[in-house]
Protein backbone atom coordinates (compact mmCIF):
# COMPACT_ATOMS: atom_id res chain seq x y z
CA UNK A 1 4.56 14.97 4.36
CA UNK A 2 5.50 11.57 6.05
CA UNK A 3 2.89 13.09 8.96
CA UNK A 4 -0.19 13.99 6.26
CA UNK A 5 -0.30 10.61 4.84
CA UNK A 6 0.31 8.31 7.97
CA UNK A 7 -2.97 10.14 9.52
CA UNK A 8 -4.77 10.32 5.60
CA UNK A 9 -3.79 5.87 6.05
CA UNK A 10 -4.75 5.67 9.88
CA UNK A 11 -8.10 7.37 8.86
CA UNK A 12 -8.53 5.04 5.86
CA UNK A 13 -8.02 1.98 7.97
CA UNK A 14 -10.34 2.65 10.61
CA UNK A 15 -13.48 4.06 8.42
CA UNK A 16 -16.15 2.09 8.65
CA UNK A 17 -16.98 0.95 5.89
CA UNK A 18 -13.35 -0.55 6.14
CA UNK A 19 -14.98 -3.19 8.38
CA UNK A 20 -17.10 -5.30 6.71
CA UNK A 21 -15.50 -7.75 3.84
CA UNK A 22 -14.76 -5.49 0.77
CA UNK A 23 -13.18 -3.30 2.87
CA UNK A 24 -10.84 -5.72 4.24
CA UNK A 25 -10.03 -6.94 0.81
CA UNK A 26 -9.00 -3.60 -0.49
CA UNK A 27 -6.62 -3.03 2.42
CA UNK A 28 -5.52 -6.64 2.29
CA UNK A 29 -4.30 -5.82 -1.57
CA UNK A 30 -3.31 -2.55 -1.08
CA UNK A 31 -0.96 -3.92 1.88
CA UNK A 32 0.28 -6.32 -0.73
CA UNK A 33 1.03 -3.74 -2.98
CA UNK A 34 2.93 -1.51 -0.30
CA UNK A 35 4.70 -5.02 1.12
CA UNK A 36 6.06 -5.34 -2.49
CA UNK A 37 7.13 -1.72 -2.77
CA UNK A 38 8.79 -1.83 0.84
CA UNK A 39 11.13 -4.90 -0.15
CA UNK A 40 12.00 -3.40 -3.28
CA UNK A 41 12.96 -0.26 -1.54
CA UNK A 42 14.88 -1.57 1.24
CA UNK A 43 16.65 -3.51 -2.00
CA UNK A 44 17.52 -0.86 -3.28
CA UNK A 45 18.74 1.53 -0.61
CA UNK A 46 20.61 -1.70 0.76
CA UNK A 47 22.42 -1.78 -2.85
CA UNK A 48 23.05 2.40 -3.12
CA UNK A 49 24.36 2.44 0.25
CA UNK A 50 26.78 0.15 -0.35
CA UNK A 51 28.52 2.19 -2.93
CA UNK A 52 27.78 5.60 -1.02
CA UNK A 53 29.53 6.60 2.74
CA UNK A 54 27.17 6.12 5.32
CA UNK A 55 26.40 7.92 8.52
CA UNK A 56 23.64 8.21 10.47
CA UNK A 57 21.93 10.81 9.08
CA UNK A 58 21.57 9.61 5.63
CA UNK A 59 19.99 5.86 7.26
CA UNK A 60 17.58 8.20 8.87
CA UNK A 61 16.73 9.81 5.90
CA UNK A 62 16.46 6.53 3.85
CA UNK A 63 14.20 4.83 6.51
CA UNK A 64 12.39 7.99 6.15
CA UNK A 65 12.08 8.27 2.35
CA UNK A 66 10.93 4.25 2.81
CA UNK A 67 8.41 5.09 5.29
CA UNK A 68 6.43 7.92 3.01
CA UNK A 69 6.79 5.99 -0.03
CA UNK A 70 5.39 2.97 1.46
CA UNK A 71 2.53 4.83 3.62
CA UNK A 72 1.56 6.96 -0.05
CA UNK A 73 1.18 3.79 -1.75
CA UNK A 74 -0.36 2.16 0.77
CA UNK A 75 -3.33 5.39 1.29
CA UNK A 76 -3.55 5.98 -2.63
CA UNK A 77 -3.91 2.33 -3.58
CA UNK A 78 -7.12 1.99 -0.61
CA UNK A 79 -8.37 5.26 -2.78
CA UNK A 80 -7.90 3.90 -5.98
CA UNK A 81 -9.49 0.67 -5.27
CA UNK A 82 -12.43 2.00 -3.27
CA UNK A 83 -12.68 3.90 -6.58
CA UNK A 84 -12.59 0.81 -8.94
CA UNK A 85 -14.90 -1.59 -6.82
């Protein structure tokens, strides 16, 4: 899934109507949106992690889980404000 939506945002970015000045705006504040999700993630993983045992596989799995959360808000809020504007 993590794959899908990294290409879906890659393909996003580099459209061209992603070029001129709206375009940049609307990744500008959906990169604001994603920043905001990422630190609340990381947060919150930071905070679960302490109370859970850790190993290596489960970091790799939360930096994963951080990754497509942050890449599917990132491609669905370019969408939704190509949508709205």
């Amino acid at each position: 899934m993590g794959l899908i939506f990294t290409i879906v945002l890659i393909v996003l970015l580099f459209m061209k109507s992603s070029r001129d000045e709206r375009g940049r705006a609307i990744i500008g504040k959906a990169s604001i949106f994603s920043t905001i999700a990422f630190i609340l993630l990381m947060n919150i993983v930071a905070k679960t992690l302490d109370s859970i045992e850790i190993n290596y596989v489960t970091v790799g799995n939360c930096i994963q889980w951080i990754y497509n959360i942050v890449t599917i808000i990132e491609a669905v809020a370019i969408m939704i404000l190509r949508k709205i504007s």
